[in-house]
C-alpha atoms as a PDB file:
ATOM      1  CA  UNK A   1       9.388  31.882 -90.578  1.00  0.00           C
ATOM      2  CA  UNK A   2      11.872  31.674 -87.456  1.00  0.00           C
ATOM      3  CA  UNK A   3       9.068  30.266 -85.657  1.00  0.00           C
ATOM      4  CA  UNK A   4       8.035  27.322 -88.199  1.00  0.00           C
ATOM      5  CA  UNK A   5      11.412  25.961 -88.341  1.00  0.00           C
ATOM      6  CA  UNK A   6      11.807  25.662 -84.834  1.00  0.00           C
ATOM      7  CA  UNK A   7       8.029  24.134 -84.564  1.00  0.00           C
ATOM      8  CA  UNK A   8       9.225  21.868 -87.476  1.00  0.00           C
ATOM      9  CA  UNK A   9      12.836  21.102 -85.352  1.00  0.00           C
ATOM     10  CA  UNK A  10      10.567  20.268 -82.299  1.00  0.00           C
ATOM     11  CA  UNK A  11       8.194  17.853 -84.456  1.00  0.00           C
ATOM     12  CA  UNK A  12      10.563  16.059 -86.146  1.00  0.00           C
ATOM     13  CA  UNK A  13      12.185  15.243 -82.830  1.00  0.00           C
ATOM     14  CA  UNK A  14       8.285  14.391 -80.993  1.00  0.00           C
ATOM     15  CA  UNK A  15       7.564  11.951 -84.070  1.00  0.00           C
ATOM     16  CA  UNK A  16      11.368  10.474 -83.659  1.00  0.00           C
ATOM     17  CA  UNK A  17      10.733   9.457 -79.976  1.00  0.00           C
ATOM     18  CA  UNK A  18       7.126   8.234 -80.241  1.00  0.00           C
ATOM     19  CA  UNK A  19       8.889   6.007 -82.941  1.00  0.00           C
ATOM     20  CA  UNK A  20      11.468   4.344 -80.828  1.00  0.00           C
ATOM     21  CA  UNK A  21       9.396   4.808 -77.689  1.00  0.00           C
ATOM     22  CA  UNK A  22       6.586   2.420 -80.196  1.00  0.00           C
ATOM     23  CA  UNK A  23       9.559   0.013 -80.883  1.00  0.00           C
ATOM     24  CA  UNK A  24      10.454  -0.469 -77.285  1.00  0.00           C
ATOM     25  CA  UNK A  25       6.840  -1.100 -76.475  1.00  0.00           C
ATOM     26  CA  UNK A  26       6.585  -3.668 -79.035  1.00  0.00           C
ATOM     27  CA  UNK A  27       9.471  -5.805 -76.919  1.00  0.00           C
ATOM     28  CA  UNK A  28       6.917  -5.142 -73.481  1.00  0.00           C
ATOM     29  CA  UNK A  29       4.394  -6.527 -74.863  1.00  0.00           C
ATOM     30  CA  UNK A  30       2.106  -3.248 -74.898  1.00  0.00           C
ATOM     31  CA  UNK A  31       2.219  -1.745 -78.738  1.00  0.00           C
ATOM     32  CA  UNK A  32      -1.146   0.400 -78.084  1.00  0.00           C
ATOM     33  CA  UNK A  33       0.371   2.526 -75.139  1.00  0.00           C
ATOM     34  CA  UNK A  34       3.272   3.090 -77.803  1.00  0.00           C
ATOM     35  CA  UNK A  35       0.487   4.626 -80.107  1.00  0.00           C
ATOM     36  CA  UNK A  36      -0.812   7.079 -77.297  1.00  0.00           C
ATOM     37  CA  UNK A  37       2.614   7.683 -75.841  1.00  0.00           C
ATOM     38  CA  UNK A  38       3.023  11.414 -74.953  1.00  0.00           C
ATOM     39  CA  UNK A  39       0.085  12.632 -77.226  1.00  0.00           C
ATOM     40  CA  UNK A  40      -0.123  15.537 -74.681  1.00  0.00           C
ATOM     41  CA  UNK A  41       2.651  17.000 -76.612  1.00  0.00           C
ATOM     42  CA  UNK A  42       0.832  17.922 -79.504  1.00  0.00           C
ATOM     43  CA  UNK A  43      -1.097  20.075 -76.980  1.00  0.00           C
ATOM     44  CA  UNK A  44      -0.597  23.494 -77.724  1.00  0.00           C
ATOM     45  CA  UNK A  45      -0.026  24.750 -74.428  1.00  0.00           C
ATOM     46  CA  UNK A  46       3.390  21.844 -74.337  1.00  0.00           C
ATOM     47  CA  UNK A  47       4.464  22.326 -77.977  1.00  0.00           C
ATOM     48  CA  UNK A  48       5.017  26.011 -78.215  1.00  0.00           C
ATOM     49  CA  UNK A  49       7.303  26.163 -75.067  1.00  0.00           C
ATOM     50  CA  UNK A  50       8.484  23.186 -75.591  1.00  0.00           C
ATOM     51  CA  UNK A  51       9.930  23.910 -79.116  1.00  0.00           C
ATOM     52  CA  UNK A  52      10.448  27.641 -77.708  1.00  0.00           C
ATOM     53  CA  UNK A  53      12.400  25.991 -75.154  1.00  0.00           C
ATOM     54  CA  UNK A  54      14.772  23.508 -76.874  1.00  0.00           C
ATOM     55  CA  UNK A  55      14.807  25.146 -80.619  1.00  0.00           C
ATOM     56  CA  UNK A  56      14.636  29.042 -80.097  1.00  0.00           C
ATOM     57  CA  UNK A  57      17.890  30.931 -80.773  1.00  0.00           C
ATOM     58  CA  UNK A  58      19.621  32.336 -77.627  1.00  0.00           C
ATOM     59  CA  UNK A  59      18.336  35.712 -79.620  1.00  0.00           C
ATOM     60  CA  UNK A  60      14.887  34.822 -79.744  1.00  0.00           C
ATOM     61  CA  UNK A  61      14.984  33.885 -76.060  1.00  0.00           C
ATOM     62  CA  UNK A  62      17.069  37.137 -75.074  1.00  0.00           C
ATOM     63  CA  UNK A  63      13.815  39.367 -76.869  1.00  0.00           C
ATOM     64  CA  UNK A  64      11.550  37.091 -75.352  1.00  0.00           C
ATOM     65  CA  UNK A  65      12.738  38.038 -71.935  1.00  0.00           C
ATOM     66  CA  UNK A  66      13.130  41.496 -72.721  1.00  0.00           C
ATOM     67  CA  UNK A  67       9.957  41.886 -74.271  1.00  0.00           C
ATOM     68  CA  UNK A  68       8.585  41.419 -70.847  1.00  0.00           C
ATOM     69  CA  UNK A  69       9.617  44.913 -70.055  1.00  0.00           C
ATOM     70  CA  UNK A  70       7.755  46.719 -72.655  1.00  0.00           C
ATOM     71  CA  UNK A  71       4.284  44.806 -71.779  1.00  0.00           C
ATOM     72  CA  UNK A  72       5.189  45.167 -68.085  1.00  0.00           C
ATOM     73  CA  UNK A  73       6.357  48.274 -66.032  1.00  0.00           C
ATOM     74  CA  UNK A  74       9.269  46.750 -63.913  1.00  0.00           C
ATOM     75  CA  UNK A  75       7.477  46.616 -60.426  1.00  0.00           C
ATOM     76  CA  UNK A  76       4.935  44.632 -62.388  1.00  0.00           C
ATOM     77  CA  UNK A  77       7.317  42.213 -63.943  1.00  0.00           C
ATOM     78  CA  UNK A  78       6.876  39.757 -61.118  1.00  0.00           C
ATOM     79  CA  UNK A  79       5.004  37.443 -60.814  1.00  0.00           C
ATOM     80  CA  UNK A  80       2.285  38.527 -63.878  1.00  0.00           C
ATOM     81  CA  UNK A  81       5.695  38.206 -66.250  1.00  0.00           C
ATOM     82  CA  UNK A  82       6.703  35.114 -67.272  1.00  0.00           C
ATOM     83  CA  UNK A  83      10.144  34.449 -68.897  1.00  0.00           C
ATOM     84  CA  UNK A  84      10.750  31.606 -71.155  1.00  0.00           C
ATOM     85  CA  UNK A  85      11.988  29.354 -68.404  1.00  0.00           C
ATOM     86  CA  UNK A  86       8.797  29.885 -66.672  1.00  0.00           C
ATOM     87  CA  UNK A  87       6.743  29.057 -69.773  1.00  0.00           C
ATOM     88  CA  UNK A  88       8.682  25.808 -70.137  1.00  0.00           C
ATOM     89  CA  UNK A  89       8.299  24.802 -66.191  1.00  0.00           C
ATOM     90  CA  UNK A  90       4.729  25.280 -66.636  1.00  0.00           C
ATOM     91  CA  UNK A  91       4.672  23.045 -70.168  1.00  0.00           C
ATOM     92  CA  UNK A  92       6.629  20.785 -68.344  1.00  0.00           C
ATOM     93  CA  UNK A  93       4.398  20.354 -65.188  1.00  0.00           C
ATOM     94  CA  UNK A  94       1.448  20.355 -67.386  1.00  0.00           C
ATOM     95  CA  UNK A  95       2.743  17.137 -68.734  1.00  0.00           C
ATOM     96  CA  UNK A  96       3.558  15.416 -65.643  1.00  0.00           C
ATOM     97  CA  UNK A  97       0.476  16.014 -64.795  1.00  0.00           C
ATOM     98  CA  UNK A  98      -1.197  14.171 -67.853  1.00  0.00           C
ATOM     99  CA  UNK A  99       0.594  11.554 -68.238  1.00  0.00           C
ATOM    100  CA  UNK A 100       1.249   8.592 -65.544  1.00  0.00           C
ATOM    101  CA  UNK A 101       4.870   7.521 -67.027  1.00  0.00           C
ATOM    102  CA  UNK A 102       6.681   9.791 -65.320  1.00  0.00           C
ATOM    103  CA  UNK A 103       6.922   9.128 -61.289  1.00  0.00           C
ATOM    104  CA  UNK A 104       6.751  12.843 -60.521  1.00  0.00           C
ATOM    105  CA  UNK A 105       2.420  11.472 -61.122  1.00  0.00           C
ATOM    106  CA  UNK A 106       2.642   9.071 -58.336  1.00  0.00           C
ATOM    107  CA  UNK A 107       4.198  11.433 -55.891  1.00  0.00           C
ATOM    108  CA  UNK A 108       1.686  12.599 -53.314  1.00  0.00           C
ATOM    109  CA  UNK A 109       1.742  16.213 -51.713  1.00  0.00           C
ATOM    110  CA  UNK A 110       0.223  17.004 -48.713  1.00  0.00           C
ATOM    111  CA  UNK A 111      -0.681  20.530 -47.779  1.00  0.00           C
ATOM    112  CA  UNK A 112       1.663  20.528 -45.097  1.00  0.00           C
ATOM    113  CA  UNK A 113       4.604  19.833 -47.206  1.00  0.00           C
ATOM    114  CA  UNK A 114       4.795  16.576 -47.016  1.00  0.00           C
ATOM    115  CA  UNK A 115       5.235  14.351 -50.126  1.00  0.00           C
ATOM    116  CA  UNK A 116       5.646  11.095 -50.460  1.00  0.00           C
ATOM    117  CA  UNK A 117       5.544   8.262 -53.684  1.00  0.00           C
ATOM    118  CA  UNK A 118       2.961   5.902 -54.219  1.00  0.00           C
ATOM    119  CA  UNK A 119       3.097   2.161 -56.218  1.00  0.00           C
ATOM    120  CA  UNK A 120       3.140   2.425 -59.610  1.00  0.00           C
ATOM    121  CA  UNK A 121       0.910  -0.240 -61.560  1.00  0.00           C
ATOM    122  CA  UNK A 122       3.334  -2.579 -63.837  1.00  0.00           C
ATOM    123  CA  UNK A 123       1.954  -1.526 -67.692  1.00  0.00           C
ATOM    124  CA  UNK A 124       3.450   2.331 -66.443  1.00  0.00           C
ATOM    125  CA  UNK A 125       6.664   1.250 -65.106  1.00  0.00           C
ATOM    126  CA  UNK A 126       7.281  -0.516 -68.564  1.00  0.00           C
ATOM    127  CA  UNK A 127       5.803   2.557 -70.298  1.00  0.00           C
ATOM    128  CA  UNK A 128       8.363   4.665 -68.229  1.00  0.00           C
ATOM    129  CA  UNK A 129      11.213   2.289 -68.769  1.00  0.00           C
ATOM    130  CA  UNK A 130      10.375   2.630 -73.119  1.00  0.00           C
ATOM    131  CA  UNK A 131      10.087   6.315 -72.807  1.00  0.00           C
ATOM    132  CA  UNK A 132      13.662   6.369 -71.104  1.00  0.00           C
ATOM    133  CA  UNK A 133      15.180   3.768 -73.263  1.00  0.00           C
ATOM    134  CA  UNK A 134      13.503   6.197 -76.624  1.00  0.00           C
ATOM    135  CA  UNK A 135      14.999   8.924 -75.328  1.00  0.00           C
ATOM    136  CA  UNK A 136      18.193   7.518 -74.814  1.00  0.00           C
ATOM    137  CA  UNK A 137      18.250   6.277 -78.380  1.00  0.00           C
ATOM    138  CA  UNK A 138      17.074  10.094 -79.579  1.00  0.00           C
ATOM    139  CA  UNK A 139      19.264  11.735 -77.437  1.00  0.00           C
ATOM    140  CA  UNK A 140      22.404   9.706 -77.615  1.00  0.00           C
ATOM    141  CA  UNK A 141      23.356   7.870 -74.201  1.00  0.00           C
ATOM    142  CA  UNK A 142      22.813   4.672 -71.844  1.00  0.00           C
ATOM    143  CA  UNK A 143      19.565   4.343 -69.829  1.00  0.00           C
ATOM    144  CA  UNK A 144      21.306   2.404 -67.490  1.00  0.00           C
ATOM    145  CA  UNK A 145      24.061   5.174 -66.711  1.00  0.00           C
ATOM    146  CA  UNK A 146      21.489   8.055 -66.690  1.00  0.00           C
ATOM    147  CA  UNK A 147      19.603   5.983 -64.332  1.00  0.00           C
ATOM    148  CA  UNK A 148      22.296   5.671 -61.911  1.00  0.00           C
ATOM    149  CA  UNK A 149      23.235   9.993 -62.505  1.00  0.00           C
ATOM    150  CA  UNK A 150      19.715  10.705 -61.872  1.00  0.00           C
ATOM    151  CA  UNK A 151      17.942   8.424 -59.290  1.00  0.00           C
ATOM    152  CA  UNK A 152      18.665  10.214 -56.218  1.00  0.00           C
ATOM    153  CA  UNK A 153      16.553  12.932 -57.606  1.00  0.00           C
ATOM    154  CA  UNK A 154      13.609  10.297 -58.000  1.00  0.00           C
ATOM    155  CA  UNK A 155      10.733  10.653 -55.535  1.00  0.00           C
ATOM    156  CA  UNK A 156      10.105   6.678 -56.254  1.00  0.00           C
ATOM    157  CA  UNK A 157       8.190   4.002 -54.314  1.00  0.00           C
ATOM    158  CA  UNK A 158      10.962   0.965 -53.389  1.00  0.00           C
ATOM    159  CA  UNK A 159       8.760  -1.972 -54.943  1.00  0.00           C
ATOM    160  CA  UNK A 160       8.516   0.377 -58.216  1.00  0.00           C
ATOM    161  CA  UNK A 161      12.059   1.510 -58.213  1.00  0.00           C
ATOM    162  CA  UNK A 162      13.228  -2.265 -57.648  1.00  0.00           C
ATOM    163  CA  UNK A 163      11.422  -3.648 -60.962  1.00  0.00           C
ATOM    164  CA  UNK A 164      13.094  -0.659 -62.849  1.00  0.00           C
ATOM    165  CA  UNK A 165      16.948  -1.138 -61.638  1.00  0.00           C
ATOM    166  CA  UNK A 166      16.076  -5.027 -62.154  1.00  0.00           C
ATOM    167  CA  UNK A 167      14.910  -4.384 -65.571  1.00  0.00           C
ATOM    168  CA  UNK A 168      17.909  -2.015 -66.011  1.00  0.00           C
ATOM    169  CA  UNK A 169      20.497  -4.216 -64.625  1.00  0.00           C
ATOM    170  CA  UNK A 170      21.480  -2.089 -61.921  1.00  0.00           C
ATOM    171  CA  UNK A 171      20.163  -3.246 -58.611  1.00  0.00           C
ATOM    172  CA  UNK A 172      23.197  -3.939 -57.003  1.00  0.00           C
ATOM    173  CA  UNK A 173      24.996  -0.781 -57.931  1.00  0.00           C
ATOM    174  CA  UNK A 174      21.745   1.761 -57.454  1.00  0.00           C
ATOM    175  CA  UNK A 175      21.375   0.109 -54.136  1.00  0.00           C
ATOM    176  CA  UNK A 176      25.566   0.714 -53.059  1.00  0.00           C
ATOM    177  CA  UNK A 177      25.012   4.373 -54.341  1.00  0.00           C
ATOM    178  CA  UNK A 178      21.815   5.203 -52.549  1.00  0.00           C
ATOM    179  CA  UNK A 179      23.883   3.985 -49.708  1.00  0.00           C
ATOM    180  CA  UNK A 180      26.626   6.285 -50.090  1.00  0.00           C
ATOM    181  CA  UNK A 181      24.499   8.910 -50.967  1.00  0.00           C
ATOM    182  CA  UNK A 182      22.273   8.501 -47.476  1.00  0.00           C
ATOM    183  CA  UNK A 183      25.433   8.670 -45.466  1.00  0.00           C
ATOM    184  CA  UNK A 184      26.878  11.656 -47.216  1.00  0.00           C
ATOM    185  CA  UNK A 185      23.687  13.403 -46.217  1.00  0.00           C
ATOM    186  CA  UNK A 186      23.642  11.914 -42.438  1.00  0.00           C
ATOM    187  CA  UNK A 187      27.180  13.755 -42.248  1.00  0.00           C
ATOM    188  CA  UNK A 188      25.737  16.813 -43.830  1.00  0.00           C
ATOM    189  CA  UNK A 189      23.167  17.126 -40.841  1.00  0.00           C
ATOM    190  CA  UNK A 190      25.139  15.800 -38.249  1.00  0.00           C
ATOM    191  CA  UNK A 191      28.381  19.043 -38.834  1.00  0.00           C
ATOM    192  CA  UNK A 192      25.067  20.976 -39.396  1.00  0.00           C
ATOM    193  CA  UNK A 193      23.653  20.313 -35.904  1.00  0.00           C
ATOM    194  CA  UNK A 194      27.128  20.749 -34.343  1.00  0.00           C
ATOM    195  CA  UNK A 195      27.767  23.743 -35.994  1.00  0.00           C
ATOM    196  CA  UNK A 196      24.367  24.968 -34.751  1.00  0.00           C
ATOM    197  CA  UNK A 197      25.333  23.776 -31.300  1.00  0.00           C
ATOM    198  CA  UNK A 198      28.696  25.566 -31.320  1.00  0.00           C
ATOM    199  CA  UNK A 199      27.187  28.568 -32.804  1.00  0.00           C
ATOM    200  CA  UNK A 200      24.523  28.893 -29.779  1.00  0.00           C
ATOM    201  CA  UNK A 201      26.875  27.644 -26.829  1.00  0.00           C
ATOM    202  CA  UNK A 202      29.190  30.943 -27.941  1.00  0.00           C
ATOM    203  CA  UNK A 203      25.788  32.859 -27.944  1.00  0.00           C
ATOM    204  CA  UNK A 204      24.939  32.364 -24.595  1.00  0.00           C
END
């Protein structure tokens, strides 16, 4: 019973953002990717941890976790023992994976780890850009500010991330704050290196 209410809580919230992720389609001008938006959800192995995820009780996730250690002696709790958070990363890779509105699809890794984005093609930008506006609207919020929060952890091509900020109003300002951001970072490596430096000159 504690199960189907959550299942039903995590529905009722799928159906809600394929409904304003449709309506935001409608305005791009592409109404049947808003019909076959995030239909990878209704796979079971996204919707139970998903919903399990999101709608469990912190007790339900406290004897999920220590379930583990009745199914698993301790030394064998890692790594054939998955938590709940586990469960959910996997869910949550598995649908990057499907579906090409999210960037983390266009981001190519090399074996050598190396990654590095490719172009996105125009009719998944706007299908990104609806499901971020949707879930803005479901969640409560402003696309344009969560944008802004969020883009330095965005592994996005330039010509891509350009018609989103344009789209979003926010070209200037994501531009100034990448900026910023890049020469917080320079500073970061450069007292990193002399650190290093000082650190082997006493050493010696």
């Amino acid at each position: 019973m504690v199960h189907d209410v959550m299942y039903l809580r995590y529905l009722d919230y799928v159906l809600k953002h394929k409904w304003f992720v449709f309506l935001e389609y409608i305005r791009l001008g592409i109404p049947f990717q808003g019909i076959v938006h995030d239909m990878s959800k209704f796979r079971w192995s996204e919707f139970r941890d998903y919903a399990f995820n999101f709608y469990a009780s912190e007790k339900a996730k406290s004897d999920d976790n220590w379930n583990l250690y009745g199914d698993y002696h301790v030394w064998e709790l890692i790594p054939w023992g998955m938590m709940y958070q586990d469960k959910f990363k996997i869910a949550w890779m598995h649908h990057q994976r499907r579906n090409p509105h999210h960037w983390e699809y266009w981001v190519n890794w090399e074996r050598k780890g190396y990654e590095f984005p490719v172009p996105i093609p125009k009719k998944y930008l706007k299908e990104m850009l609806a499901d971020w506006r949707a879930m803005s609207i479901t969640q409560g919020g402003n696309t344009a500010e969560w944008y802004l929060k969020n883009q330095s952890k965005m592994l996005i091509r330039e010509e891509s991330r350009e018609w989103l900020e344009k789209q979003l109003g926010v070209r200037d300002e994501a531009v100034i704050l990448r900026k910023k951001e890049a020469i917080v970072e320079i500073e970061k490596i450069r007292r990193r290196y002399v650190q290093e430096k000082i650190q082997r000159a006493c050493s010696d």
